[in-house]
N, C-alpha and C. Protein backbone atom coordinates (compact mmCIF):
# COMPACT_ATOMS: atom_id res chain seq x y z
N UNK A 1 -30.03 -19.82 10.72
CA UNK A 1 -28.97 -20.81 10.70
C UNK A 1 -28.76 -21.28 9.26
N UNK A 2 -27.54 -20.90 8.61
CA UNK A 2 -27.45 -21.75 7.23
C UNK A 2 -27.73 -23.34 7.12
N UNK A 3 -27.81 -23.62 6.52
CA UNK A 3 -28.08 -25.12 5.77
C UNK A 3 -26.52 -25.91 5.41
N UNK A 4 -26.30 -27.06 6.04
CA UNK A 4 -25.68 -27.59 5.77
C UNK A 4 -25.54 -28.30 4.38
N UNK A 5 -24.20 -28.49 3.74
CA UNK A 5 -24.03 -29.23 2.26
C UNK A 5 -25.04 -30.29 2.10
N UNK A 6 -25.14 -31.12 3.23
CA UNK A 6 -26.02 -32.36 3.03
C UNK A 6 -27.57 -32.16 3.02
N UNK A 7 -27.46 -30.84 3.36
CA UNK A 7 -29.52 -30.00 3.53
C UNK A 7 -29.65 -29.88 2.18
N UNK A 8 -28.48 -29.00 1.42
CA UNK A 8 -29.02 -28.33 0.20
C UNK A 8 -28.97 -29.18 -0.60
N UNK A 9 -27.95 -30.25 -1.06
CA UNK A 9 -27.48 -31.42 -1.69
C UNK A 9 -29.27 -32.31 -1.97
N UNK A 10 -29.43 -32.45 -0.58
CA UNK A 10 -30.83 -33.05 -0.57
C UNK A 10 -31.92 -32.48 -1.11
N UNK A 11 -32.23 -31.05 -1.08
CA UNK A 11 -33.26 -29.94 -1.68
C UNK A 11 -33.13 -29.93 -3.61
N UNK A 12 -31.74 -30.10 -3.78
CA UNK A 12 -31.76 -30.32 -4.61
C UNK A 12 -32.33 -31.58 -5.02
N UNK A 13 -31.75 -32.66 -4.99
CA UNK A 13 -32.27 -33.56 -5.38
C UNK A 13 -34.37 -33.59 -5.31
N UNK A 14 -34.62 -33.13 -4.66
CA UNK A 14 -36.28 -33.35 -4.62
C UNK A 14 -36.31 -32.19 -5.55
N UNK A 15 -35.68 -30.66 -5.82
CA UNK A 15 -36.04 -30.61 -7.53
C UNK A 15 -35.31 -30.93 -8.74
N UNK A 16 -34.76 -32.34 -8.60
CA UNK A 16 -34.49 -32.85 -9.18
C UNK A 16 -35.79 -34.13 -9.68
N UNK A 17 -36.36 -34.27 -8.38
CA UNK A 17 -37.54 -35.10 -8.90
C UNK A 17 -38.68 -34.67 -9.19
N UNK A 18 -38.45 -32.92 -9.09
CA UNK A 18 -40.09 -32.05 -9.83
C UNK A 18 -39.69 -31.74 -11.25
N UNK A 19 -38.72 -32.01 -12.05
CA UNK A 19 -38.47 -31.84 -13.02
C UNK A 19 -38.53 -33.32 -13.88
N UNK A 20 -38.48 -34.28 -13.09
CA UNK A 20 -39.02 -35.67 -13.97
C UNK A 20 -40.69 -35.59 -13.44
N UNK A 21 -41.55 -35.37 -12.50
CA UNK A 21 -42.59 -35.60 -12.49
C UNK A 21 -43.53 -34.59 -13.57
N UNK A 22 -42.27 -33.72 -14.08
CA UNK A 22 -42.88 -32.47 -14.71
C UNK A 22 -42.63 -33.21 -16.50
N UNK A 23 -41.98 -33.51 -16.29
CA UNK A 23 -41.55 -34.66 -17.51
C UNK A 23 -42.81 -35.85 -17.54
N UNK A 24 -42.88 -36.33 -16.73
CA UNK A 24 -43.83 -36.86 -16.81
C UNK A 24 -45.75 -36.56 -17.18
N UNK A 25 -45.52 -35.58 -16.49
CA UNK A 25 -47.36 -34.40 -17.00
C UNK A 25 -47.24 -34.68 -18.35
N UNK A 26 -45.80 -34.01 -19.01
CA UNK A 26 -45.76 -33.49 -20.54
C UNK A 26 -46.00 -34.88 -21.31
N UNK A 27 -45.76 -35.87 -20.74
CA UNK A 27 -45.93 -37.00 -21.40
C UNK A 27 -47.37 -37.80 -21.22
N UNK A 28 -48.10 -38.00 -20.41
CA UNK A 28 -49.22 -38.21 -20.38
C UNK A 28 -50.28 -38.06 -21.32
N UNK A 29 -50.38 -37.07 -22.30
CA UNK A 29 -51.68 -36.86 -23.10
C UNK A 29 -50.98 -37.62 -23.96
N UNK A 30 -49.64 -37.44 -24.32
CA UNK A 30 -49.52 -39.08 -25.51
C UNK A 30 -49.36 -40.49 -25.37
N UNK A 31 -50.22 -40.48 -24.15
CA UNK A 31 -50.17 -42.22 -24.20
C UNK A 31 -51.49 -42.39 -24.14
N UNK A 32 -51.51 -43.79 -24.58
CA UNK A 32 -52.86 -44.16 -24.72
C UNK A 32 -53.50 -44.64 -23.07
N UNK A 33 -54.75 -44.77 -22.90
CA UNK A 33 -55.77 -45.39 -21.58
C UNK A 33 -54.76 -46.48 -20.91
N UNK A 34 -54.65 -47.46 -21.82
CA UNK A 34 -53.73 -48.93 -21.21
C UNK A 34 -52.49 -48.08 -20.60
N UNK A 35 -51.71 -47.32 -21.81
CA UNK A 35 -50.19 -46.91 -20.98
C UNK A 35 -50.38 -46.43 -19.46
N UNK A 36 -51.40 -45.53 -19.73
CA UNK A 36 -51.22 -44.60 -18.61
C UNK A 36 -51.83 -44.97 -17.39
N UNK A 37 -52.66 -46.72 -17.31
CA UNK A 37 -52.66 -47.38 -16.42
C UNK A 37 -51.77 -47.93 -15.95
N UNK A 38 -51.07 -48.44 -16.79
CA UNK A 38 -49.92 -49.35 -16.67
C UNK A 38 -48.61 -48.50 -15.71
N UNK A 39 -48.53 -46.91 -16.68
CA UNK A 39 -47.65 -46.19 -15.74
C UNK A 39 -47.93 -45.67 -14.29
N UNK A 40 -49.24 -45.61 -14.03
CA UNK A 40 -49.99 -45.32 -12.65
C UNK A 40 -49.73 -46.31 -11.91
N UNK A 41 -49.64 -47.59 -12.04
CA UNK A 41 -49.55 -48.52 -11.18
C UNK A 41 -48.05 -49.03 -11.10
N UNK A 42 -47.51 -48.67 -11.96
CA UNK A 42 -45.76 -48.50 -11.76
C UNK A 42 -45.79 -47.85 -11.03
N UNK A 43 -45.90 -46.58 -10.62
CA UNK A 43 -45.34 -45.53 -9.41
C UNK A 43 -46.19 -45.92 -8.39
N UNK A 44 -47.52 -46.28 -8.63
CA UNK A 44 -47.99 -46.32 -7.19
C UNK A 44 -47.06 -47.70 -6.52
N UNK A 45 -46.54 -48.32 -7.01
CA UNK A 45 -45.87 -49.76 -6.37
C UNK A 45 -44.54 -49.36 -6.19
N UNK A 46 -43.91 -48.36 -6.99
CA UNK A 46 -42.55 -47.59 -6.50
C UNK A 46 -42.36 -47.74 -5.22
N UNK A 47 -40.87 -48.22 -4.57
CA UNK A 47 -40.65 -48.24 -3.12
C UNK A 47 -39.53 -47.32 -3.21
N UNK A 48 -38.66 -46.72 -2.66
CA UNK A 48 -39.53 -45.62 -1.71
C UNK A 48 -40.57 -44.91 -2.56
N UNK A 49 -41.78 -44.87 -1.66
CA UNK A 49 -42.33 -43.62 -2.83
C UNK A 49 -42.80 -41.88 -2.05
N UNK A 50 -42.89 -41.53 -2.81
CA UNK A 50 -42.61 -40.33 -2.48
C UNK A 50 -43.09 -39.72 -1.24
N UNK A 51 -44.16 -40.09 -1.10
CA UNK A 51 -45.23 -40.07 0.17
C UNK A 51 -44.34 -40.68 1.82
N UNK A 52 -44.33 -42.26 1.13
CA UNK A 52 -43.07 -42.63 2.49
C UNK A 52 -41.92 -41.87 2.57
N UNK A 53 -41.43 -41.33 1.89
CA UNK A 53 -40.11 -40.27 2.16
C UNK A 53 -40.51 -38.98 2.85
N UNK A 54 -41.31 -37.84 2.84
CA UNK A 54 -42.09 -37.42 3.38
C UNK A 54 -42.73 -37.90 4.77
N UNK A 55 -43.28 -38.94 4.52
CA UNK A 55 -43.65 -39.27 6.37
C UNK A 55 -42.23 -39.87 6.96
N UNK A 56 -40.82 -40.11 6.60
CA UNK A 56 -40.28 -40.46 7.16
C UNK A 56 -39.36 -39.11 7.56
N UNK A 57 -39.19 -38.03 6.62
CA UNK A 57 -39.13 -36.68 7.38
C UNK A 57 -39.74 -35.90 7.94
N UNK A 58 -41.08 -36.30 8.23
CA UNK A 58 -41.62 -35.73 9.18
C UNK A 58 -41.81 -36.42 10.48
N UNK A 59 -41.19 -37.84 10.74
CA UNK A 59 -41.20 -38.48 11.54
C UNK A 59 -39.50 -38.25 12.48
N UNK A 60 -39.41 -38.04 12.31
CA UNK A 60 -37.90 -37.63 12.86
C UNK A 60 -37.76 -36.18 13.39
């Protein structure tokens, strides 16, 4: 069965967000201990985060 505009539209967008998390790796070894706490606990407090998006498509 093909994929509807709104399937692929969506596929895209999630590699749209492996190309900033990939952005993100590359950036990591230049920050210092503090940054890269500071940025860890930014995403982990991120709403939606990535994890809840995921259990909410697999919940449906």
């Amino acid at each position: 069965m093909p994929l509807s505009g709104e399937a692929i539209r969506t596929m895209n967008y999630v590699d749209d967000i492996s190309v900033t998390l990939r952005r993100i790796l590359a950036v990591l070894p230049s920050l210092t201990e503090e940054e890269r706490s500071r940025v860890a606990e930014h995403i982990k407090k991120s709403e939606p985060s990535y994890a809840s998006v995921v259990a909410a498509i697999e919940a449906k």
